[in-house]
C-alpha atoms as a PDB file:
ATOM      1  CA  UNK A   1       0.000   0.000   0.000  1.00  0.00           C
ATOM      2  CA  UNK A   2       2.732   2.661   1.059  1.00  0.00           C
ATOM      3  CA  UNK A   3       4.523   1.637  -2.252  1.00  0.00           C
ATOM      4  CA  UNK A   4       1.193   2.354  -4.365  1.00  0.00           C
ATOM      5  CA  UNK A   5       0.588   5.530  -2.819  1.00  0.00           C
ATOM      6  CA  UNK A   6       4.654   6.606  -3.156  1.00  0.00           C
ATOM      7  CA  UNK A   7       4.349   5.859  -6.735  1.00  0.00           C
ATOM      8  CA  UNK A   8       1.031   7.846  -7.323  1.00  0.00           C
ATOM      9  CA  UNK A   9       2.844  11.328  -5.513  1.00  0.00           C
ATOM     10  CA  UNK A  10       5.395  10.670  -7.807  1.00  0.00           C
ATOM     11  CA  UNK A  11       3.515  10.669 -10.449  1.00  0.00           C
ATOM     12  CA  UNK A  12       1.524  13.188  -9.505  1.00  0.00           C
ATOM     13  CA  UNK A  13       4.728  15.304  -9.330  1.00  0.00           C
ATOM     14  CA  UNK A  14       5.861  14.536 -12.579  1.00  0.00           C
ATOM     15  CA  UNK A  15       2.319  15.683 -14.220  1.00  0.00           C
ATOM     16  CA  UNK A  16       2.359  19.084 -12.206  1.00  0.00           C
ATOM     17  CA  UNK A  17       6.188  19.805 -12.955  1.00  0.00           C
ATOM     18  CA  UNK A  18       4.884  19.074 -16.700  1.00  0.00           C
ATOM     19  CA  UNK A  19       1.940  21.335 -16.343  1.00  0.00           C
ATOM     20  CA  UNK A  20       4.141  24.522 -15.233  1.00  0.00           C
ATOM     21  CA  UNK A  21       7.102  23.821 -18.065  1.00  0.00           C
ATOM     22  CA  UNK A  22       4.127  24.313 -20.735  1.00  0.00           C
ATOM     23  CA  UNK A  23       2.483  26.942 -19.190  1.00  0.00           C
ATOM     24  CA  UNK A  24       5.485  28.666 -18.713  1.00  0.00           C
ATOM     25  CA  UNK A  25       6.514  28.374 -22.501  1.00  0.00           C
ATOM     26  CA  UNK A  26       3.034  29.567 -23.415  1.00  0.00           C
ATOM     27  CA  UNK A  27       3.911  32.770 -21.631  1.00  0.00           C
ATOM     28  CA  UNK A  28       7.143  33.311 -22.786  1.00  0.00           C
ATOM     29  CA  UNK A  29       5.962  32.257 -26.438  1.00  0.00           C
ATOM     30  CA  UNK A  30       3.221  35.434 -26.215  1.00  0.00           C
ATOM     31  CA  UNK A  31       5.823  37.619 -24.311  1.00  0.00           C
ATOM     32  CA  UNK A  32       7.577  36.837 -27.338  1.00  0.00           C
ATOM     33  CA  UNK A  33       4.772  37.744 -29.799  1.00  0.00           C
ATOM     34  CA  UNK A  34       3.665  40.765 -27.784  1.00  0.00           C
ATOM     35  CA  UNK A  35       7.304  42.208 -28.318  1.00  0.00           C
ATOM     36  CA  UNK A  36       7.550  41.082 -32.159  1.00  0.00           C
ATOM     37  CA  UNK A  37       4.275  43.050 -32.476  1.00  0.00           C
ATOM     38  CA  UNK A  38       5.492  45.998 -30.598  1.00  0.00           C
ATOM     39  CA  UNK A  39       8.281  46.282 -32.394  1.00  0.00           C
ATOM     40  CA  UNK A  40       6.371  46.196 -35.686  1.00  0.00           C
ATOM     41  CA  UNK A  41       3.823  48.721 -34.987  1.00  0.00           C
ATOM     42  CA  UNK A  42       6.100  51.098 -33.061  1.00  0.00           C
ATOM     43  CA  UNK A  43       3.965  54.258 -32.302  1.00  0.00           C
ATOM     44  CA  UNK A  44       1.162  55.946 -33.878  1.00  0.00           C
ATOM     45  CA  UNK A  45       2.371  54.198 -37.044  1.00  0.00           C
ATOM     46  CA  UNK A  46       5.535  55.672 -37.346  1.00  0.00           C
ATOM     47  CA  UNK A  47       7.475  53.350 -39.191  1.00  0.00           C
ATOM     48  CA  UNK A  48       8.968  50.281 -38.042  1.00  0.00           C
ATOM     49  CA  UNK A  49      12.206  49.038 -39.664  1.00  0.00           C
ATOM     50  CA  UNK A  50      13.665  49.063 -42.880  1.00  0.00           C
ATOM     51  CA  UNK A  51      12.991  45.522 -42.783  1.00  0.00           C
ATOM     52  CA  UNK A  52       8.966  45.728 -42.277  1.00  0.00           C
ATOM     53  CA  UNK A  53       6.447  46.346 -44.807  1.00  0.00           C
ATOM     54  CA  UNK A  54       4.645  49.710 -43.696  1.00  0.00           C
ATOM     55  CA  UNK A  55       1.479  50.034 -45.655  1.00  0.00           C
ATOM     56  CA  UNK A  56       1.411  53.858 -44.822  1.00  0.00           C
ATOM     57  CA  UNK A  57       5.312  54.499 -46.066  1.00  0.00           C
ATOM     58  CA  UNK A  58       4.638  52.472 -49.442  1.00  0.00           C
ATOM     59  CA  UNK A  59       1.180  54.964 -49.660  1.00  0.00           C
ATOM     60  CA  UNK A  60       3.635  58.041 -49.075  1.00  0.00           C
ATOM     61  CA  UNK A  61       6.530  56.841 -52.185  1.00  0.00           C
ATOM     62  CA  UNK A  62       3.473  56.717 -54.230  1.00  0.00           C
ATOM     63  CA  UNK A  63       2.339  60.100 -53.630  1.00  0.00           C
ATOM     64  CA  UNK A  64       5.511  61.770 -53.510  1.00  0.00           C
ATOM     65  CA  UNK A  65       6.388  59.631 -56.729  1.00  0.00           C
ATOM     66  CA  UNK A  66       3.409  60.873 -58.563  1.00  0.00           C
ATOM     67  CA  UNK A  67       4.108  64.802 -57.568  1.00  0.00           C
ATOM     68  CA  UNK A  68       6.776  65.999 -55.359  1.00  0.00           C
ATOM     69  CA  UNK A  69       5.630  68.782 -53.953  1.00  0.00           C
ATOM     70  CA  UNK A  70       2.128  67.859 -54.123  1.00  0.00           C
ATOM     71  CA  UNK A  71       2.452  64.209 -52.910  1.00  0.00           C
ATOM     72  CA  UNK A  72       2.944  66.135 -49.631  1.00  0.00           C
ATOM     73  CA  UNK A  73      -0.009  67.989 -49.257  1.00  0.00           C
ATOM     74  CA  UNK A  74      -2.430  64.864 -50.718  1.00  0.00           C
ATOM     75  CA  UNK A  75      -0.430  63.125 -47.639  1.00  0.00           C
ATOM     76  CA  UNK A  76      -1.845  65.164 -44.944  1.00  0.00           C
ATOM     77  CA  UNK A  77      -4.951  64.959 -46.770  1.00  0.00           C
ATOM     78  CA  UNK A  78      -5.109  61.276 -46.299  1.00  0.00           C
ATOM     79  CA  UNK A  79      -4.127  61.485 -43.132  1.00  0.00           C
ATOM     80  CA  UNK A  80      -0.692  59.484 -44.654  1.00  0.00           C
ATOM     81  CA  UNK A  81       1.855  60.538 -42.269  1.00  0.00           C
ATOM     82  CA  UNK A  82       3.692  57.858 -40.554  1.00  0.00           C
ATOM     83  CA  UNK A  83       6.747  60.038 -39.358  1.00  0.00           C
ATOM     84  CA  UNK A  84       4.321  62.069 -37.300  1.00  0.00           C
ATOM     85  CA  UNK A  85       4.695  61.205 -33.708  1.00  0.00           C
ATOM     86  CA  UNK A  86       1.700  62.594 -32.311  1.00  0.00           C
ATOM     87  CA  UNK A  87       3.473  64.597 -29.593  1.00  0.00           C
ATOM     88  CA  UNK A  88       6.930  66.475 -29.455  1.00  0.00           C
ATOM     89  CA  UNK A  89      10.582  64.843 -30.155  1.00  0.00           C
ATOM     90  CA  UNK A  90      11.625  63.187 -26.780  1.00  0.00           C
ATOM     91  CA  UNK A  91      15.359  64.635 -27.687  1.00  0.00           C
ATOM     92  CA  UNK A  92      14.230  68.114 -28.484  1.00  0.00           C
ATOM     93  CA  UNK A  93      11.875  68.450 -25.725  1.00  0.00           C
ATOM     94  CA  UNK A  94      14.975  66.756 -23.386  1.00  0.00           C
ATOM     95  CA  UNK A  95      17.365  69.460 -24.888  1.00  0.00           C
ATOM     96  CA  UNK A  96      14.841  72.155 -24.198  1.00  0.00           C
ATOM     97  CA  UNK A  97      14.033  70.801 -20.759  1.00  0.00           C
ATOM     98  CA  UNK A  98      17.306  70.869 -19.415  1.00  0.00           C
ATOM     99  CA  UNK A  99      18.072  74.438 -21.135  1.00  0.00           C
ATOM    100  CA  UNK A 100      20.441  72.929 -23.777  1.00  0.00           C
ATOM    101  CA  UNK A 101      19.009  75.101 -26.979  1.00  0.00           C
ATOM    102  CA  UNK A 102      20.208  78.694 -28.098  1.00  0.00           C
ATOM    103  CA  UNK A 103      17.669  81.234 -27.234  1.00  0.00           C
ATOM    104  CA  UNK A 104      16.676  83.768 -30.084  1.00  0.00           C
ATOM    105  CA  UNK A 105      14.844  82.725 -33.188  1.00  0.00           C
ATOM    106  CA  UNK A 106      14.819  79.698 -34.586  1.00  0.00           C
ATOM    107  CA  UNK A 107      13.553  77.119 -37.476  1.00  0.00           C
ATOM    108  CA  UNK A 108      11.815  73.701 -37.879  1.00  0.00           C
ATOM    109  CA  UNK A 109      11.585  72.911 -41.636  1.00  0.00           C
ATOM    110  CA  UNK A 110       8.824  70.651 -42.497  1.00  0.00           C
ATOM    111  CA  UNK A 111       7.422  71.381 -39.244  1.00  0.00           C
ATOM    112  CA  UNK A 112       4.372  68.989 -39.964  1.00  0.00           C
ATOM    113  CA  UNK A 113       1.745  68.919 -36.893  1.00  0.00           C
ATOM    114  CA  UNK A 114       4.470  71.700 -35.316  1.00  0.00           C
ATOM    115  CA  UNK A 115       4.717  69.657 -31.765  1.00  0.00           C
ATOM    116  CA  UNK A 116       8.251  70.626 -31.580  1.00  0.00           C
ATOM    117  CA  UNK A 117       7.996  74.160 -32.227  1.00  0.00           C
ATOM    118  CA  UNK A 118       5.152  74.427 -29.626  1.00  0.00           C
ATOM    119  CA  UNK A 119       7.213  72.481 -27.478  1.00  0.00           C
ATOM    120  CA  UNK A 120      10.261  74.554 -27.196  1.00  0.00           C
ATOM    121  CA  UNK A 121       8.981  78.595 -27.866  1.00  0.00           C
ATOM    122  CA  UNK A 122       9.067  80.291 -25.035  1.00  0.00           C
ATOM    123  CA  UNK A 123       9.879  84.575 -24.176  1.00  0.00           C
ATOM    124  CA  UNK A 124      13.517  83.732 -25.044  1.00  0.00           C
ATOM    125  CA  UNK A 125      13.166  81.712 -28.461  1.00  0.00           C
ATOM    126  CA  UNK A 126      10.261  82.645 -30.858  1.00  0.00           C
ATOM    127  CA  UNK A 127       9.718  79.466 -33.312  1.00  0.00           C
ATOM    128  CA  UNK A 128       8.846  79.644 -36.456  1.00  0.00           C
ATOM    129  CA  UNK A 129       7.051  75.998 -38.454  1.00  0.00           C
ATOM    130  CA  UNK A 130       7.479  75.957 -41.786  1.00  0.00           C
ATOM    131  CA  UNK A 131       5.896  73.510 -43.928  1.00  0.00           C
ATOM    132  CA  UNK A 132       5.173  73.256 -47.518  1.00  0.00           C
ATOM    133  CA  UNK A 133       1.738  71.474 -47.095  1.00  0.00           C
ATOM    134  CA  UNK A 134      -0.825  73.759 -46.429  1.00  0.00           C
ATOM    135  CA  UNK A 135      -3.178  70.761 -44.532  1.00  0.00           C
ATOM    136  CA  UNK A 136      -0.206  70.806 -42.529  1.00  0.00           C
ATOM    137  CA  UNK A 137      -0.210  74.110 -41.083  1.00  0.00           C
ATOM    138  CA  UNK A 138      -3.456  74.361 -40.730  1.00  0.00           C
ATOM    139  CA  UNK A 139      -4.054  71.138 -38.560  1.00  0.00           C
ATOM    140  CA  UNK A 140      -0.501  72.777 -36.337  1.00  0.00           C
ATOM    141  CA  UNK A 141      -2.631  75.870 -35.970  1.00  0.00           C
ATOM    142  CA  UNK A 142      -5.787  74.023 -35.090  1.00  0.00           C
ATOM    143  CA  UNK A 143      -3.658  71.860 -32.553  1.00  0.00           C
ATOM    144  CA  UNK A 144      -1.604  74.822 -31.168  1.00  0.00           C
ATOM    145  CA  UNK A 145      -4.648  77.430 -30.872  1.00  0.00           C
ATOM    146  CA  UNK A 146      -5.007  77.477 -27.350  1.00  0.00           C
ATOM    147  CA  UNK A 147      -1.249  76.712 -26.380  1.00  0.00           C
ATOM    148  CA  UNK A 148      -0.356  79.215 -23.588  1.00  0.00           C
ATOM    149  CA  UNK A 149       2.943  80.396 -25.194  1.00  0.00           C
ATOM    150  CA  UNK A 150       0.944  80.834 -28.643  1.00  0.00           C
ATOM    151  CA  UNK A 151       2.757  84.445 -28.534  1.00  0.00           C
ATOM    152  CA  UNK A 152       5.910  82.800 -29.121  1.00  0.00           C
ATOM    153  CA  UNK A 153       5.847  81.125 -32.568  1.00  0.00           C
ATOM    154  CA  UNK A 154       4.759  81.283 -35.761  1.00  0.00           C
ATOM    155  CA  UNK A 155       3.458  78.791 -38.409  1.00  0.00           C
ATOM    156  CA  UNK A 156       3.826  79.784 -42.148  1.00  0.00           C
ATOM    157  CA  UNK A 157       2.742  77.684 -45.246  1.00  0.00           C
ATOM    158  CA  UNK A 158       6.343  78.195 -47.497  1.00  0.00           C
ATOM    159  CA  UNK A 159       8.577  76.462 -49.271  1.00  0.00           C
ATOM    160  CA  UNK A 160      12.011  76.193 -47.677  1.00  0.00           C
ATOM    161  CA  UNK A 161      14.586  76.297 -50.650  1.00  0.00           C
ATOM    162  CA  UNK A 162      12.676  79.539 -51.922  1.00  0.00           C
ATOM    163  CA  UNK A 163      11.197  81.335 -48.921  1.00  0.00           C
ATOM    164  CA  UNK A 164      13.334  84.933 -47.791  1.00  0.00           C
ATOM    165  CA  UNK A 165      12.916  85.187 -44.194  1.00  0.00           C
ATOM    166  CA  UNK A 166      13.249  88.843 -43.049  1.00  0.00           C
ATOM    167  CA  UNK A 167      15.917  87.906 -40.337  1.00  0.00           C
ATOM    168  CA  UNK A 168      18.364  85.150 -39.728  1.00  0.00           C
ATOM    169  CA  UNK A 169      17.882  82.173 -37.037  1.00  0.00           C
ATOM    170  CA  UNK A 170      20.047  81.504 -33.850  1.00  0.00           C
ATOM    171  CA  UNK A 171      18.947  77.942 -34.263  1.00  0.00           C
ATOM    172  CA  UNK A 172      17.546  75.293 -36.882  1.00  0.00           C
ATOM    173  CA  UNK A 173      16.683  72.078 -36.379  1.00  0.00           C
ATOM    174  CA  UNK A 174      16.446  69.453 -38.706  1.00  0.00           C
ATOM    175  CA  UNK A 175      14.103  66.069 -38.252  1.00  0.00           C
ATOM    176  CA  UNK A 176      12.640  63.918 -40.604  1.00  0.00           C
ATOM    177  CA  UNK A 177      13.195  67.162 -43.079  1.00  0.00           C
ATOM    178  CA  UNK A 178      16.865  66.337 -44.743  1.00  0.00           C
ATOM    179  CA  UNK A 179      15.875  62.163 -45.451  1.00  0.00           C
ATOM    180  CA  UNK A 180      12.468  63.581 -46.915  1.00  0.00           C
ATOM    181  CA  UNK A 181      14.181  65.766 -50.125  1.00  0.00           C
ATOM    182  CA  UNK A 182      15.616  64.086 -52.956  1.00  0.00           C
ATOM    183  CA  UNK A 183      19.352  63.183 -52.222  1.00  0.00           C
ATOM    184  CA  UNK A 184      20.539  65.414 -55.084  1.00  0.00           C
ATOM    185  CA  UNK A 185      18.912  68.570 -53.349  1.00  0.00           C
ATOM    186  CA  UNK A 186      20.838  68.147 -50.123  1.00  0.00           C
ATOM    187  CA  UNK A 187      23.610  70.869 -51.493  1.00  0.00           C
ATOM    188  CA  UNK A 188      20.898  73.139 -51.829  1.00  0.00           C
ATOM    189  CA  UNK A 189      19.452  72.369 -48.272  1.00  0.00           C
ATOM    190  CA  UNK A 190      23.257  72.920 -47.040  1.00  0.00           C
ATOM    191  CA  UNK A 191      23.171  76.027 -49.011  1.00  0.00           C
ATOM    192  CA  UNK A 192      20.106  77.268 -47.848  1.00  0.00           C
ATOM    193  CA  UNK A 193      20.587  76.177 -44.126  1.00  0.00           C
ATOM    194  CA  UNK A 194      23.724  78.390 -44.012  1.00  0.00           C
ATOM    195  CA  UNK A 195      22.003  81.488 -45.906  1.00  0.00           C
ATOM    196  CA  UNK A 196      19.518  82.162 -43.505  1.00  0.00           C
ATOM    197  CA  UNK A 197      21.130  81.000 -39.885  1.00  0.00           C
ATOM    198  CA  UNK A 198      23.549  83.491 -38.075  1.00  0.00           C
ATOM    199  CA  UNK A 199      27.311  83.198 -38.335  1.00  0.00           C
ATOM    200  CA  UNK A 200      27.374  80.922 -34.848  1.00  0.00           C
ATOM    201  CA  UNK A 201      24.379  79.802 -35.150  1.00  0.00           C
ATOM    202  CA  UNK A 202      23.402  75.959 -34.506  1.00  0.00           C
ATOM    203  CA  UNK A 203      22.164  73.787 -36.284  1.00  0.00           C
ATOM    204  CA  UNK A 204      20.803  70.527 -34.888  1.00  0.00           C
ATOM    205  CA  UNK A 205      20.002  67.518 -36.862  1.00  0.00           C
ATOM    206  CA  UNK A 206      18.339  64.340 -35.919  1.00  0.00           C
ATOM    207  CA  UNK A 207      19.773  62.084 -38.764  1.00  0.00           C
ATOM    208  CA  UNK A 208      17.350  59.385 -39.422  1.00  0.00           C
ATOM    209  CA  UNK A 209      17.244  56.916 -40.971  1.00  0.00           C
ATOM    210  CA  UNK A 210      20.620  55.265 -41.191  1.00  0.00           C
ATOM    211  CA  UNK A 211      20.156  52.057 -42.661  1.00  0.00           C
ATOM    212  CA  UNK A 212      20.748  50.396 -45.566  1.00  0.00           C
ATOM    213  CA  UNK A 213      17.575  50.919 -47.437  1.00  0.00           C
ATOM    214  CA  UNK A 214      17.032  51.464 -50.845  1.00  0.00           C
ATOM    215  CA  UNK A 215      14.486  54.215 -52.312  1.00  0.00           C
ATOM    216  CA  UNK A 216      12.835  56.655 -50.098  1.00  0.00           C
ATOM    217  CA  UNK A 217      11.394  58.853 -48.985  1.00  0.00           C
ATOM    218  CA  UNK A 218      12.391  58.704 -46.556  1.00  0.00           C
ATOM    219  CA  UNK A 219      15.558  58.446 -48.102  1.00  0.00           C
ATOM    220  CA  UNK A 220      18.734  56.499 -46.223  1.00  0.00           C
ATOM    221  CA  UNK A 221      21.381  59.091 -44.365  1.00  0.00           C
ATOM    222  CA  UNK A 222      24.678  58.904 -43.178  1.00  0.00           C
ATOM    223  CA  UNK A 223      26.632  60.694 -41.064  1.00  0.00           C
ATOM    224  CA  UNK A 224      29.241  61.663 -44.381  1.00  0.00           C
ATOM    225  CA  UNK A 225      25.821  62.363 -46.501  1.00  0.00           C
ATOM    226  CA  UNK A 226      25.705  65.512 -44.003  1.00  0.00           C
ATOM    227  CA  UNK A 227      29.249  66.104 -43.359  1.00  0.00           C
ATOM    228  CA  UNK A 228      29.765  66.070 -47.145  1.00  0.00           C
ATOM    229  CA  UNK A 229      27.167  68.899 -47.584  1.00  0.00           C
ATOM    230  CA  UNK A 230      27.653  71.087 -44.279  1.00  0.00           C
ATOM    231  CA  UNK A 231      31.513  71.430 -44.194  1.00  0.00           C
ATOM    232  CA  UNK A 232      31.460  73.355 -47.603  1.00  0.00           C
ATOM    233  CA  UNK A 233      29.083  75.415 -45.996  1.00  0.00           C
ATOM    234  CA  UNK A 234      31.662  76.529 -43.188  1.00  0.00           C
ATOM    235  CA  UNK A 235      29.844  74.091 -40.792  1.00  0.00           C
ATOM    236  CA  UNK A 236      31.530  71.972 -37.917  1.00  0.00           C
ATOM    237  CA  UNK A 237      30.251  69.541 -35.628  1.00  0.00           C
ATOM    238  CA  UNK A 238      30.264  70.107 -32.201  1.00  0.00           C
ATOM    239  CA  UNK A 239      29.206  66.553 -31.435  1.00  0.00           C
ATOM    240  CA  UNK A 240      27.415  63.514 -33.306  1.00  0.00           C
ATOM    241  CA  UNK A 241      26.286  61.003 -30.819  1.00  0.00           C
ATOM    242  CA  UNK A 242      23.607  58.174 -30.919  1.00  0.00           C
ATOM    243  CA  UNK A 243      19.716  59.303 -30.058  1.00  0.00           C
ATOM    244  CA  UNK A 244      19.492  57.118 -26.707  1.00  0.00           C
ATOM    245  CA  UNK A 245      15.957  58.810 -26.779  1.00  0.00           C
ATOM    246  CA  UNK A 246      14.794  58.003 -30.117  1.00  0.00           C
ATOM    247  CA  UNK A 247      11.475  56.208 -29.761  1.00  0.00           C
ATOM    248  CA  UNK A 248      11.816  52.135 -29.805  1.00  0.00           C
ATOM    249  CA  UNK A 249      11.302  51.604 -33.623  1.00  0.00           C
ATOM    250  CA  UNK A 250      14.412  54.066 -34.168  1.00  0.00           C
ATOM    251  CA  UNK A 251      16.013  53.202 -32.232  1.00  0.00           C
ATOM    252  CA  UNK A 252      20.092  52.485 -32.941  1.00  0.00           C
ATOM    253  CA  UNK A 253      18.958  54.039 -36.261  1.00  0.00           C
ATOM    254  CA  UNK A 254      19.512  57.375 -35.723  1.00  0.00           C
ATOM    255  CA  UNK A 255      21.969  60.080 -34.513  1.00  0.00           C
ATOM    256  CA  UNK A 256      21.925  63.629 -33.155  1.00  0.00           C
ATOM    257  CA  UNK A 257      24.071  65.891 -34.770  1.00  0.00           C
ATOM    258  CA  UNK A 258      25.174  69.331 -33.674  1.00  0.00           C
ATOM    259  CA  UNK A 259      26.564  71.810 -35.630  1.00  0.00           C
ATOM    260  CA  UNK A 260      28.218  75.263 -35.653  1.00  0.00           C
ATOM    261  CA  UNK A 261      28.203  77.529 -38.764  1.00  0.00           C
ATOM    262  CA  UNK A 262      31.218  79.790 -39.554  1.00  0.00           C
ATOM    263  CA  UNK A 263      31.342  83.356 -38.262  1.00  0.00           C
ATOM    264  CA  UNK A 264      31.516  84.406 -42.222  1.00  0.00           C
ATOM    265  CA  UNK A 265      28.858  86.881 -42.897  1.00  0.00           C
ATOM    266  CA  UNK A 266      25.509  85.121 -44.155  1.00  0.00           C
ATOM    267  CA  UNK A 267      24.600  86.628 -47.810  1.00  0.00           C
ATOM    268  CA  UNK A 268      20.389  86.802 -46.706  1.00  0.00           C
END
């Protein structure tokens, strides 16, 4: 009898430990899944990887393809923006935050919804959004309307390689802007970048996305794709680091990049 009953604990043992090793692989099989699918859908549909198929980008190359200037604003008509983040850059807001940006004036190209220029204006910087869509600037009006520091920037529907500002910026900062152009325009974006930015002035660029991906937009960058268009341009890097707070489906793709133009008189 004792022997009977040893052998059923022991077997009842050996079904329980069997029990928790598959219940424990089922977990760790949909922690698994959960992160795959996290990783996929990053946020707010920004793009994933390089290596994903992102409905939304593949919708953008075709309307960009078809017109490109006007591929942008049938974009934000569509509601096809999947490098809008739906709040401000963690890095600029971070840089801002801790007091790390020039006071004075200063520039977001392609400003889109304009959550970064919101973000950092304040009585020592005025911000001005630029964006050649005019859906664009109107939905970073509508969003921005009742912003407390409204007073402090400005959101204009222009295009950047032909719009005159009527005074130079302390400060630019580049995102999603430079990989978004057709690579053989980035001389002109260097070129324009150091017409209308003070002698000392910074520029900031969050290079993006540096992979080895073919077509665009947006287009693949490099850290030499900017260096080989800035230091004409009298432009040196102060620093070039990786974005530790690029959000998770950037991340390790992309680099923050500060620059200093030359104290040569700009010809706006």
């Amino acid at each position: 009898m004792g022997h009977t009953l040893f052998q059923i604990r022991s077997l009842q043992s050996i079904i329980t430990r069997a029990i928790s090793s598959r219940n424990l692989g089922i977990i760790a099989s949909k922690q698994v899944r959960m992160e795959k699918r996290d990783e996929s859908h990053g946020n707010n549909g920004v793009e994933a990887t390089t290596r994903s198929i992102n409905p939304r980008v593949d919708k953008l190359q075709q309307f960009v393809r078809s017109d490109s200037t006007g591929g942008w604003q049938d974009s934000w008509e569509q509601g096809v923006t999947p490098w809008d983040l739906g709040r401000p850059t963690p890095v600029i807001l971070h840089l801002h935050q801790t007091g790390a940006l020039p006071k004075g004036r200063a520039l977001v190209p392609g400003c889109g919804s304009g959550y970064d220029v919101v973000a950092i204006a304040c009585p020592e910087r005025h911000v001005v959004g630029l964006d050649i869509s005019n859906r664009a600037i109107m939905k970073a009006e509508e969003l921005s309307s009742s912003s407390p520091n409204a007073s402090y920037f400005t959101f204009l529907k222009a295009d950047f390689f032909t719009w005159s500002p009527t005074e130079l910026f302390d400060l630019i900062i580049d995102y999603t802007f430079f990989c978004a152009i057709e690579p053989d325009m980035r001389l002109a974006w260097a070129k324009r970048i150091h017409d209308i930015l003070k002698p000392g002035g910074e520029l900031i660029t969050l290079m993006f996305p540096i992979s080895d991906q073919v077509g665009g937009p947006p287009y693949k960058v490099s850290v030499s794709d900017y260096e080989e268009v800035l230091h004409p341009m009298g432009f040196k890097a102060i620093s070039i680091v990786d974005n530790e707070l690029a959000i998770r489906p950037r991340q390790g793709r992309e680099k923050l990049g500060r620059w200093k133009r030359s104290s040569a008189q700009s010809s706006l």
